[in-house]
N, C-alpha and C. Protein backbone atom coordinates (compact mmCIF):
# COMPACT_ATOMS: atom_id res chain seq x y z
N UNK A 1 -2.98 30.64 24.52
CA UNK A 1 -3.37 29.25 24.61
C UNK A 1 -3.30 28.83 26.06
N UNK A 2 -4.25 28.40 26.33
CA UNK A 2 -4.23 27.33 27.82
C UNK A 2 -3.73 26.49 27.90
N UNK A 3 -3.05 25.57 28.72
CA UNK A 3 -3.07 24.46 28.72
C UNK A 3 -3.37 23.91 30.60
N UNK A 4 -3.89 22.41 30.46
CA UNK A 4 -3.93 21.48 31.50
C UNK A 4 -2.31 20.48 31.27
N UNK A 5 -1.66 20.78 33.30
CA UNK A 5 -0.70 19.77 33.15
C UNK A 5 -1.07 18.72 33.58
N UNK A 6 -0.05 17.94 32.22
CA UNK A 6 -0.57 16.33 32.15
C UNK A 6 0.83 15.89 33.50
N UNK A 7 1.78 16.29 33.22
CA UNK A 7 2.81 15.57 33.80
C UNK A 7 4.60 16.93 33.65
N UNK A 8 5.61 16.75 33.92
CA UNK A 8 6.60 17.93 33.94
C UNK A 8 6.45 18.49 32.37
N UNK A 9 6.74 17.54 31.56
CA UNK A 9 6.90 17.86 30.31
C UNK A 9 5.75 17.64 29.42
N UNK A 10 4.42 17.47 29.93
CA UNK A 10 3.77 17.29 28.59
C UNK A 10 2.44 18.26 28.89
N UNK A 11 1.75 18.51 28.29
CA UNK A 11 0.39 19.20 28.53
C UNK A 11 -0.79 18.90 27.18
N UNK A 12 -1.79 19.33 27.52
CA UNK A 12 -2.73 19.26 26.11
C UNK A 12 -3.15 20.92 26.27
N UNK A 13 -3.13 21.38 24.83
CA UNK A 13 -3.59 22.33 24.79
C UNK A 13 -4.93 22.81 24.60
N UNK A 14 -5.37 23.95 24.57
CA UNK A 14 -7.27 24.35 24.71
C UNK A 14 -6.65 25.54 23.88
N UNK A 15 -6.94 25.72 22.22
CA UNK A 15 -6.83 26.95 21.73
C UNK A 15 -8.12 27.61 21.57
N UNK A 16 -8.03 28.98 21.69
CA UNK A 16 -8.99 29.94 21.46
C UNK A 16 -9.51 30.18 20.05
N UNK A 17 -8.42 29.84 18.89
CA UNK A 17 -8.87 29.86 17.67
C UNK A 17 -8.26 28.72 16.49
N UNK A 18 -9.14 28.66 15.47
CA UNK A 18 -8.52 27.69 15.02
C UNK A 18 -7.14 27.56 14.33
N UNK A 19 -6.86 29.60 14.06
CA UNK A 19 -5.55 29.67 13.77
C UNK A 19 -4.57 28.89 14.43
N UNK A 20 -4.60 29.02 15.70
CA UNK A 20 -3.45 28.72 16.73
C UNK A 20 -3.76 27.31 16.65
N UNK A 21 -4.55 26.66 16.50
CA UNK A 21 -4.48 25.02 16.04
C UNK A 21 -3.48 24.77 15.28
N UNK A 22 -4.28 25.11 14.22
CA UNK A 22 -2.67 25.16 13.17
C UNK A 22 -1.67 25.47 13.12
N UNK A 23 -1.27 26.61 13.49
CA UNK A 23 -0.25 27.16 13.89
C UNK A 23 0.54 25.97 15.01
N UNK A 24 0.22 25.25 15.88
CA UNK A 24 0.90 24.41 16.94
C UNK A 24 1.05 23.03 16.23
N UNK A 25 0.03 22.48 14.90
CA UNK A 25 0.27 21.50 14.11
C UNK A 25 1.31 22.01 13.53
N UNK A 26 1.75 22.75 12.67
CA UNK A 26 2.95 23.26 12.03
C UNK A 26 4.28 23.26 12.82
N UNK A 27 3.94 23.32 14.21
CA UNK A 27 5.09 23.30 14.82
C UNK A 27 5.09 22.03 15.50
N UNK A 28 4.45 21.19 14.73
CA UNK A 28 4.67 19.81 15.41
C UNK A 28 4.15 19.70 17.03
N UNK A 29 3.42 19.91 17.32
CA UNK A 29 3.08 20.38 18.81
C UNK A 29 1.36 19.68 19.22
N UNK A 30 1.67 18.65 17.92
CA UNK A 30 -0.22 18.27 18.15
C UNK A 30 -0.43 17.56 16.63
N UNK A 31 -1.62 17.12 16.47
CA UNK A 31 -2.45 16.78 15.49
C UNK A 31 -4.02 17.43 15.39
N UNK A 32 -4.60 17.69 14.71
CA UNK A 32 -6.07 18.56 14.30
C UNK A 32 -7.00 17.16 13.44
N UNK A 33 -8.22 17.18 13.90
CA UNK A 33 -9.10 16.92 12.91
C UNK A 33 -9.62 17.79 12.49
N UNK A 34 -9.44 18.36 10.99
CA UNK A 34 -9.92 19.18 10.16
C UNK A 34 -11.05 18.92 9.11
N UNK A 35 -11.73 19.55 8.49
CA UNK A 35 -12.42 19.66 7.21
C UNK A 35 -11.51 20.17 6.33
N UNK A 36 -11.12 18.76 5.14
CA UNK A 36 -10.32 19.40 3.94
C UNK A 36 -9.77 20.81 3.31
N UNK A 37 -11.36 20.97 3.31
CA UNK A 37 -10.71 22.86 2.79
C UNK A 37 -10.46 23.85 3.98
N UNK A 38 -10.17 23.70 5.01
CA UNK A 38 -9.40 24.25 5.93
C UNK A 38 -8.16 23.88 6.06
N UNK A 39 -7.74 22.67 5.61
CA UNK A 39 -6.50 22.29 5.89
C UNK A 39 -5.66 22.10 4.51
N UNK A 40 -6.14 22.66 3.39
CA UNK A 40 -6.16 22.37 1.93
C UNK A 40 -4.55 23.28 1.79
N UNK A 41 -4.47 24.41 2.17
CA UNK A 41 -3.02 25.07 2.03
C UNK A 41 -2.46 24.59 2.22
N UNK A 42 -2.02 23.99 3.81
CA UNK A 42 -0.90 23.36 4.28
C UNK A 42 -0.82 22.40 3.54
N UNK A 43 -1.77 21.31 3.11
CA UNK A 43 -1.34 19.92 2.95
C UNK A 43 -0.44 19.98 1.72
N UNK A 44 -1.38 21.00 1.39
CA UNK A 44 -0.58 21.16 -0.67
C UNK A 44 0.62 21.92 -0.58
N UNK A 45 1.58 22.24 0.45
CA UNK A 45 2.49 22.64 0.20
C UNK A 45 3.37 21.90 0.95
N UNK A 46 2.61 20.94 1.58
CA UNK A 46 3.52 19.86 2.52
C UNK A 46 3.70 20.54 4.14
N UNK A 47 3.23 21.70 4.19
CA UNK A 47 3.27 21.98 5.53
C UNK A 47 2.92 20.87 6.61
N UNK A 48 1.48 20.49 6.23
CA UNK A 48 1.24 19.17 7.13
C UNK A 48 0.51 18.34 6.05
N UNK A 49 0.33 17.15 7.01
CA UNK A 49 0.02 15.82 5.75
C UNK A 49 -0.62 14.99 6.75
N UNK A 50 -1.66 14.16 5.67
CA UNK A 50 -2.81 13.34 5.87
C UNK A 50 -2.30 11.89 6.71
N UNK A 51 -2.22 11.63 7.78
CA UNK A 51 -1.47 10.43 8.37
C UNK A 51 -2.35 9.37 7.56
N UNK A 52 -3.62 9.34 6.96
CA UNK A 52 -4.37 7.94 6.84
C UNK A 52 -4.91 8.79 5.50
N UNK A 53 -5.18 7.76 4.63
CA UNK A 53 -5.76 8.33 3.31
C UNK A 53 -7.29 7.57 3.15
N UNK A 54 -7.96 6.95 4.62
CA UNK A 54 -9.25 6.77 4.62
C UNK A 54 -9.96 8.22 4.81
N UNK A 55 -11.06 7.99 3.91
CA UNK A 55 -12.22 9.47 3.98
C UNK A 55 -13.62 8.72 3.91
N UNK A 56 -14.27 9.58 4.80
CA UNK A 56 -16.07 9.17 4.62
C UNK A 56 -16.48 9.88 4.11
N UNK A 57 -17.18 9.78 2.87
CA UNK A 57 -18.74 11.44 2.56
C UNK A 57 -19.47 11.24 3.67
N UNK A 58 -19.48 12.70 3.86
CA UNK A 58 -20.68 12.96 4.60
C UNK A 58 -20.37 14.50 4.32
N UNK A 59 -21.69 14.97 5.11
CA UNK A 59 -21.82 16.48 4.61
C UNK A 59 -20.84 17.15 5.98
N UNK A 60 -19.90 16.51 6.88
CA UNK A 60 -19.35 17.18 7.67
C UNK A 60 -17.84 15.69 7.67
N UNK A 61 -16.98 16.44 6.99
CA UNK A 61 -15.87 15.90 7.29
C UNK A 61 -14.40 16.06 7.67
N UNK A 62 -13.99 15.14 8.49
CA UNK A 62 -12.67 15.90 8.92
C UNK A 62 -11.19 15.05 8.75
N UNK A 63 -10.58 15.68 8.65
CA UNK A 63 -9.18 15.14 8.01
C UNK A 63 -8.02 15.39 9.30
N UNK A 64 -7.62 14.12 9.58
CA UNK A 64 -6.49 14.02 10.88
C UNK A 64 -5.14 14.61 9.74
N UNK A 65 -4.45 15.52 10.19
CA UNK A 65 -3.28 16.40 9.75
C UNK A 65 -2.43 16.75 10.75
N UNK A 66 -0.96 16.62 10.45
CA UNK A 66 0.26 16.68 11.22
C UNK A 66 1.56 16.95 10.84
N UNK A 67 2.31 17.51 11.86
CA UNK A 67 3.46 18.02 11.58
C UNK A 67 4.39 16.21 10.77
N UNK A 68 5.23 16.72 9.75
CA UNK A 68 5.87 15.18 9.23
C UNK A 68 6.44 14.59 10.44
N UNK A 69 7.22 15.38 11.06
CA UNK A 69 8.22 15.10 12.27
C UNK A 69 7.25 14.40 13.16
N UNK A 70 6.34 14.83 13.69
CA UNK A 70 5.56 14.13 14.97
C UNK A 70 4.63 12.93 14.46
N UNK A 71 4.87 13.07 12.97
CA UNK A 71 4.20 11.38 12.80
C UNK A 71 4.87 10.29 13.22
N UNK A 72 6.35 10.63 13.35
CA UNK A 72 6.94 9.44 13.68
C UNK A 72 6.87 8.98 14.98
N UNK A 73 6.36 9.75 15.95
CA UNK A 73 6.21 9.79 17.84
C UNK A 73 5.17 8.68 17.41
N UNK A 74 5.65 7.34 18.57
CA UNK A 74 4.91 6.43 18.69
C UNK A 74 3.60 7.16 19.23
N UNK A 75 3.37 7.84 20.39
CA UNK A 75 2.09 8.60 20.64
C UNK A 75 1.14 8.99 19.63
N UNK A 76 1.55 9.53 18.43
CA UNK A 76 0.63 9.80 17.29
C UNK A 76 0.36 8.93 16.48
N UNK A 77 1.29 7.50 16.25
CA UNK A 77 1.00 6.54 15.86
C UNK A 77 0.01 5.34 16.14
N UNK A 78 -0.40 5.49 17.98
CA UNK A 78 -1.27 5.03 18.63
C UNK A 78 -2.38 5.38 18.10
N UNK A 79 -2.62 6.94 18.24
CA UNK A 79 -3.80 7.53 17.71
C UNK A 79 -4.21 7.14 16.24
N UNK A 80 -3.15 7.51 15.75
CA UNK A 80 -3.37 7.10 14.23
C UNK A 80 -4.50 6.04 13.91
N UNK A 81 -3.74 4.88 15.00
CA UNK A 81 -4.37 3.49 14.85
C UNK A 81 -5.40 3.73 15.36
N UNK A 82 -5.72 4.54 16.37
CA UNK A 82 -7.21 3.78 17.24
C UNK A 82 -8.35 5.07 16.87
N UNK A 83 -7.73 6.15 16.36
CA UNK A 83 -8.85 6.76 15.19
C UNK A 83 -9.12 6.09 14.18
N UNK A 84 -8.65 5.44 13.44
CA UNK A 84 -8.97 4.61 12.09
C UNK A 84 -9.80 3.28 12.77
N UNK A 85 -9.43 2.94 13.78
CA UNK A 85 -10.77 1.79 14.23
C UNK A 85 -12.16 2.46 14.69
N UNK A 86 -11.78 3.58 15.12
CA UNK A 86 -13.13 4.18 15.74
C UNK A 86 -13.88 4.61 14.52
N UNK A 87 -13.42 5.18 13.15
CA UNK A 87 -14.34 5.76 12.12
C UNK A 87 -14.80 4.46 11.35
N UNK A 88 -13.86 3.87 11.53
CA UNK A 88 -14.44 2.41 10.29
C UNK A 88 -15.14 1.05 11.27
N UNK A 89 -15.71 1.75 12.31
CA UNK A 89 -16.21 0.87 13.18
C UNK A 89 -16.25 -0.01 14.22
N UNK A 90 -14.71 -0.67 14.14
CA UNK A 90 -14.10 -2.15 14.21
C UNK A 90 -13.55 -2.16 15.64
């Protein structure tokens, strides 16, 4: 995995596959927008979980999923919020 430094302690990562996405959501290390049935194992075993239970049909959709622990980081809570304004328009 690559990463760009943001600052001493923080970085964003650039993975090569989508394993290692997941794999760094599981370790609490991020959030993914996914398509359901890619993220369908984890959620159903509680590995990671749906921060927002808004969904759009469309023939391409993706599901914000996260470690439980890093939902509580105000940082992912920001996002939380200002992804749910950006899909529903507002």
């Amino acid at each position: 995995m690559g990463a760009t430094r943001l600052s001493e302690d923080r970085t964003i990562g650039e993975f090569v596959s989508f394993s290692e996405m997941l794999k760094a959501c599981r370790q609490g290390r991020g959030f993914a927008l996914v398509r359901s049935s890619l993220g369908a194992d984890d959620l159903a075993t509680g590995r990671l979980l749906r921060p927002v239970e808004e969904a759009t049909v469309s023939d391409l959709q993706h599901h914000l999923v996260i470690d439980r622990a890093a939902a509580l980081r105000p940082e992912i809570q920001a996002f939380r919020e200002w992804i749910i304004g950006e899909a529903s328009g507002s």
